[in-house]
Protein backbone atom coordinates (compact mmCIF):
# COMPACT_ATOMS: atom_id res chain seq x y z
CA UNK A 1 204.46 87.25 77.44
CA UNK A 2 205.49 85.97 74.17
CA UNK A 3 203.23 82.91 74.36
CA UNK A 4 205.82 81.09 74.29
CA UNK A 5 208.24 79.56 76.98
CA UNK A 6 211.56 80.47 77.62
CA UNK A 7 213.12 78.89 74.68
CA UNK A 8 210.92 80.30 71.89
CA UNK A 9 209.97 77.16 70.59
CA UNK A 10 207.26 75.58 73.38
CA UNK A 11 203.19 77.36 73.55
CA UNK A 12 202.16 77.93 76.64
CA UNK A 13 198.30 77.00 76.13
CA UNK A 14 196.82 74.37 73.97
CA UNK A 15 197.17 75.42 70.33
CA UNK A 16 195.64 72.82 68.87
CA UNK A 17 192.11 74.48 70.09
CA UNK A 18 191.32 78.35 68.23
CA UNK A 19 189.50 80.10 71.40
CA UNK A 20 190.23 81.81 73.23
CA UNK A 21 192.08 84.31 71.53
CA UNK A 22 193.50 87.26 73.18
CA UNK A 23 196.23 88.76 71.50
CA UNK A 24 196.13 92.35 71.91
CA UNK A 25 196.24 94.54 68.75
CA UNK A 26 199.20 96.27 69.80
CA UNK A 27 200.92 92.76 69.04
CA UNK A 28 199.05 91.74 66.30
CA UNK A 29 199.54 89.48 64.35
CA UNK A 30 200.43 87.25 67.28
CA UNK A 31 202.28 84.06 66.28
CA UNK A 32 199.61 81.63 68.76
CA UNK A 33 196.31 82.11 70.22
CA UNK A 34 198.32 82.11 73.69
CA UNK A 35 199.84 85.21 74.01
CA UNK A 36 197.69 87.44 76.16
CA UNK A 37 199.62 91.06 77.46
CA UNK A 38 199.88 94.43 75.38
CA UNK A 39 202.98 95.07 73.59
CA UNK A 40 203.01 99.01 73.80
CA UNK A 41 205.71 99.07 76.50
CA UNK A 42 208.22 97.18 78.21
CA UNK A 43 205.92 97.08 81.83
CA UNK A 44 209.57 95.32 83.61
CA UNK A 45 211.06 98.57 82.67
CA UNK A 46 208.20 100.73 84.03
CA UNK A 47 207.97 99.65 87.22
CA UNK A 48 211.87 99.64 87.55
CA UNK A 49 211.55 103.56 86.97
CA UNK A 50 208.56 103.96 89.40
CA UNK A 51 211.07 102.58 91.69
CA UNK A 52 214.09 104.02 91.15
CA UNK A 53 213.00 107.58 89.73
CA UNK A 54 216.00 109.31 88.46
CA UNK A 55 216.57 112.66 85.64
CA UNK A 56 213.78 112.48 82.79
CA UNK A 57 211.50 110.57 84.82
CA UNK A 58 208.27 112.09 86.11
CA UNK A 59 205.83 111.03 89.06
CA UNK A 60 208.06 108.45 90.31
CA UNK A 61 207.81 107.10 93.96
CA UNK A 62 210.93 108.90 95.38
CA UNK A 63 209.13 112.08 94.04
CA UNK A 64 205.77 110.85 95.48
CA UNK A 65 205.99 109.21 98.64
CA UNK A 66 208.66 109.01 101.24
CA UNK A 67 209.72 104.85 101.90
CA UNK A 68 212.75 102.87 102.60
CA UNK A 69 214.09 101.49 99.20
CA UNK A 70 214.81 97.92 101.47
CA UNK A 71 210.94 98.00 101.79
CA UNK A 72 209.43 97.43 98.46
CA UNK A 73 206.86 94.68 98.16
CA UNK A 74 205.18 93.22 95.53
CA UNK A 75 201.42 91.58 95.72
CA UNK A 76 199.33 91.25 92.82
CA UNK A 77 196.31 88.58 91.87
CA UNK A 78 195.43 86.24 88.91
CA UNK A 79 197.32 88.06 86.50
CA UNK A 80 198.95 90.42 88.68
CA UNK A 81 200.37 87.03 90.59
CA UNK A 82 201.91 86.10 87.42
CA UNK A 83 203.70 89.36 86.81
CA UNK A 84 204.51 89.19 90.45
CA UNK A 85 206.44 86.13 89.95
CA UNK A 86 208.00 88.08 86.69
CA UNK A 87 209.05 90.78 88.63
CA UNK A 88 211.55 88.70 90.94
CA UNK A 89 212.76 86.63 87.99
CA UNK A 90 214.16 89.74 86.03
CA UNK A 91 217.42 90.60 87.88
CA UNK A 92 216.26 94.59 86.78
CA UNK A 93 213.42 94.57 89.52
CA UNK A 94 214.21 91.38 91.55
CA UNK A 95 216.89 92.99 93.10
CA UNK A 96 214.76 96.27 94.11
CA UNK A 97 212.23 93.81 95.86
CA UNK A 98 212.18 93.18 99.70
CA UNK A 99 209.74 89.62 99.28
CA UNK A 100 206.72 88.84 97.05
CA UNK A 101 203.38 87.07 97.09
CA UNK A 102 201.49 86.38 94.74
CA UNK A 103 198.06 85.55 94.89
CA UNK A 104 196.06 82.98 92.40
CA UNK A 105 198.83 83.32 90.00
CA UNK A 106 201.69 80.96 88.69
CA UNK A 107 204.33 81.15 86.15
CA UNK A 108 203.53 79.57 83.02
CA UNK A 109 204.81 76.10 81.72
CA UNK A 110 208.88 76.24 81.68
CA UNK A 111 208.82 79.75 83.94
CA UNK A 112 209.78 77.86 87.18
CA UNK A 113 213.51 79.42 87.72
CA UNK A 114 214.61 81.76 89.94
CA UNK A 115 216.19 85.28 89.10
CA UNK A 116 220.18 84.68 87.86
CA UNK A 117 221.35 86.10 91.33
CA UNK A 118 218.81 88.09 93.18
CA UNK A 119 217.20 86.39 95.84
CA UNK A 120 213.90 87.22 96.88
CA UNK A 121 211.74 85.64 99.42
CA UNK A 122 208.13 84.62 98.12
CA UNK A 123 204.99 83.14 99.63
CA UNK A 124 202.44 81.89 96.89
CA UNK A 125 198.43 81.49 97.75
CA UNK A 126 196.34 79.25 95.39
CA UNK A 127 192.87 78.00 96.01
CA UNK A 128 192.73 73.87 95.41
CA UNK A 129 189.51 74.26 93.14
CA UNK A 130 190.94 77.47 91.18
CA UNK A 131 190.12 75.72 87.38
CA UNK A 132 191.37 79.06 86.01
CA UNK A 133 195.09 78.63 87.54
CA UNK A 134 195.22 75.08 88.71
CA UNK A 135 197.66 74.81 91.52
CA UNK A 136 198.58 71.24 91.15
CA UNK A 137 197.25 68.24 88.84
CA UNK A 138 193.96 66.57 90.03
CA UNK A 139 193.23 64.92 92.44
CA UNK A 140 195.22 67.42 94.72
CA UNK A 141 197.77 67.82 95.36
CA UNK A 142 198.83 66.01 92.20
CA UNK A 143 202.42 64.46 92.22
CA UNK A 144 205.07 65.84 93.48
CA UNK A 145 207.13 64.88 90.69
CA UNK A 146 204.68 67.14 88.29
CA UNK A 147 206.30 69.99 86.28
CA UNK A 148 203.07 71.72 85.04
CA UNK A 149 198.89 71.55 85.21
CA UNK A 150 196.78 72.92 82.61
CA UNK A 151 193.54 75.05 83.39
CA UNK A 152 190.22 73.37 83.34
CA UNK A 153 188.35 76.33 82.69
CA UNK A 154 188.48 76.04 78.99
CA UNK A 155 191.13 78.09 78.21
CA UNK A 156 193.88 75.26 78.33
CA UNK A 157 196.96 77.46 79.90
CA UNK A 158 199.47 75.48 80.83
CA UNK A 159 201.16 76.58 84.03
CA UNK A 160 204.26 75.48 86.55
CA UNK A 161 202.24 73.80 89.64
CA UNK A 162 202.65 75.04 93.26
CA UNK A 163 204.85 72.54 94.49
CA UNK A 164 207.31 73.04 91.48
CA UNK A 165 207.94 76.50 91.65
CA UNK A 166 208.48 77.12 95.41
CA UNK A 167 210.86 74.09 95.22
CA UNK A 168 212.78 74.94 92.88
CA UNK A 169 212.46 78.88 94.50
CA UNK A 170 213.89 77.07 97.70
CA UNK A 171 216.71 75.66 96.29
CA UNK A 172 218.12 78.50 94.88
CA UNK A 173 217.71 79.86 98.64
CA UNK A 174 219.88 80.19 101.22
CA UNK A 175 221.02 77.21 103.16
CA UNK A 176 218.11 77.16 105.62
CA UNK A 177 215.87 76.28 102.54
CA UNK A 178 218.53 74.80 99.15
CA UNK A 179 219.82 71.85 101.71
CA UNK A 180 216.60 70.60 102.70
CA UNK A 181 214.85 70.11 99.19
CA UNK A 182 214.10 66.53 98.17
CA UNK A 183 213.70 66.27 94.62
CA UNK A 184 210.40 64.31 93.61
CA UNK A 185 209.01 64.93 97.23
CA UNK A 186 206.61 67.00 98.89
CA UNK A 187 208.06 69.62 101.74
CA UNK A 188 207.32 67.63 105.26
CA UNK A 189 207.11 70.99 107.14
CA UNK A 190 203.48 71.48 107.42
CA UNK A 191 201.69 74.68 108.81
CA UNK A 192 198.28 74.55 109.50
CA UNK A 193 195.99 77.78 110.06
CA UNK A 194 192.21 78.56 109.75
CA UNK A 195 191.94 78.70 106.44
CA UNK A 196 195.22 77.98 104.94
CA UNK A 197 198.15 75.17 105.00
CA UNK A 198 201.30 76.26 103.69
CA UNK A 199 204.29 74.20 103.34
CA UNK A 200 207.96 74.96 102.97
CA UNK A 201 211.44 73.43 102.58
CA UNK A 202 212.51 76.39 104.95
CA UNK A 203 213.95 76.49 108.48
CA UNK A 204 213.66 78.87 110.83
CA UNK A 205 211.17 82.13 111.68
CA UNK A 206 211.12 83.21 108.53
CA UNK A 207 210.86 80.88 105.92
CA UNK A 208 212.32 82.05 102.54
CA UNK A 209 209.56 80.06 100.45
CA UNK A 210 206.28 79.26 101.25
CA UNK A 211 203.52 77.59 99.16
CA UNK A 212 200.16 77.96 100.77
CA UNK A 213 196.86 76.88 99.65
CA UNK A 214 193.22 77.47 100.65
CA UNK A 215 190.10 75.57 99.91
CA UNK A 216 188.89 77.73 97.20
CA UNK A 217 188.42 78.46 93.47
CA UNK A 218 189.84 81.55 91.61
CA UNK A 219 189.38 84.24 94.33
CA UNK A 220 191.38 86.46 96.36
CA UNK A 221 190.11 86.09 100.05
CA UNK A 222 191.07 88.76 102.65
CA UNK A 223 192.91 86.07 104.93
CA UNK A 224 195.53 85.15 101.99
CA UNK A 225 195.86 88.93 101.97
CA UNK A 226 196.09 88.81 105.58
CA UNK A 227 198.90 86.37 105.19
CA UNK A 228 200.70 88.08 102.81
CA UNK A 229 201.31 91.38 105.19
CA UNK A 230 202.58 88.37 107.51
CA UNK A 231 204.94 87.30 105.07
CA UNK A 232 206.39 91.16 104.16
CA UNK A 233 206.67 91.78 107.84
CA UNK A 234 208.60 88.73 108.49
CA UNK A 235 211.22 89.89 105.90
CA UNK A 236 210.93 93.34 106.63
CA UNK A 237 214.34 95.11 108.17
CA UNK A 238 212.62 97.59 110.23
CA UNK A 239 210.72 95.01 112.08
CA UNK A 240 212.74 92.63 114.67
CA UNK A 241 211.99 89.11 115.48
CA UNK A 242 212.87 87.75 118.68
């Protein structure tokens, strides 16, 4: 990231604090204290050519392994969940993606739009303690008019909340999901399991967005895992649903 948001001009973290700092040398100097990934490579691009292989390219997937291009998943945690979400908002990978979940991860402050045509189904796990990424503003679930939290681990990230980004990920959805949105509500269909509620805007068998949360801090626990393998087999095409 740039540590910036989209429009150049907005930090995502608290700048008026100096720590912590972790711009990477490769970007140095780095215009805030915000910015936190490498700059040696464009890592969008990379995992476009994993994909895809083609000439020049060298220990691709296709080259590799032998899959079904429709069945590419992405997972990833903390970080990884926010490059997740990255991943399906850049048309040059959204569009090689079968559904995504991150895990403990959201986009940063003024991230929370879809990709410009691609539409990928997600499922997002947070934990309602996480201070690191804070799903929501305190006490939870926060509003449901909030745009963004900031982290409360002393850091000061700010980041999209939960109920933002699957809404607004659900009304750039198909029709099962876009007509039911309620701007400034929360979604009213409620799943309950175990050790998770998730809750959706979606009809149907296999909801297109699904914000789930678990009573947790910053961790990755085996049944949001669990749930995710749910989610990719529900949108999978060599799986049917009766």
């Amino acid at each position: 990231n740039t540590g910036f948001d989209p429009t150049g001009t907005e930090p995502i973290c608290n700048t008026s604090q100096k720590a912590p700092d972790y711009c990477y040398q490769s970007c140095a100097p780095c215009e805030n204290r915000c910015q936190w990934t490498h700059c040696l490579d464009d890592d969008i691009g990379f995992v476009r050519d994993l994909i895809v292989g083609g000439d020049g390219f060298a220990n691709v997937l296709p080259d590799m392994v032998c899959f079904d291009p429709s069945e590419v998943f992405v997972i990833g945690t903390s970080n990884g969940g926010m490059f997740a979400w990255t991943l399906v908002q850049d048309e040059r990978t959204a569009l090689l993606l079968a559904a995504g979940a991150p895990i403990i991860g959201a986009p940063h402050c003024g991230y929370d739009f879809p990709a410009p045509t691609t539409l990928t189904p997600m499922v997002s796990f947070m934990g309602t303690r996480d201070a690191i990424v804070p799903p929501t503003n305190l006490p939870f679930p926060g509003k449901p008019t909030d745009e963004c939290t900031t982290s409360r681990s002393g850091e000061a990230y700010f980041y999209t909340t939960g109920p933002r980004i699957m809404s607004t990920w659900a009304k750039a959805g198909p029709d099962s999901c876009s007509q039911n949105v309620v701007d400034g509500e929360f979604p009213t269909t409620i799943y309950k399991f175990p050790n998770l509620i998730c809750l959706t805007w979606c009809e149907g068998k296999k909801p297109y967005a699904m914000d789930c949360y678990f009573g947790s801090g910053h961790i990755e626990p085996s049944y949001a895992l669990d749930g995710a393998f749910r989610f990719f087999e529900l949108h999978s095409n060599s799986i049917e649903w009766n």
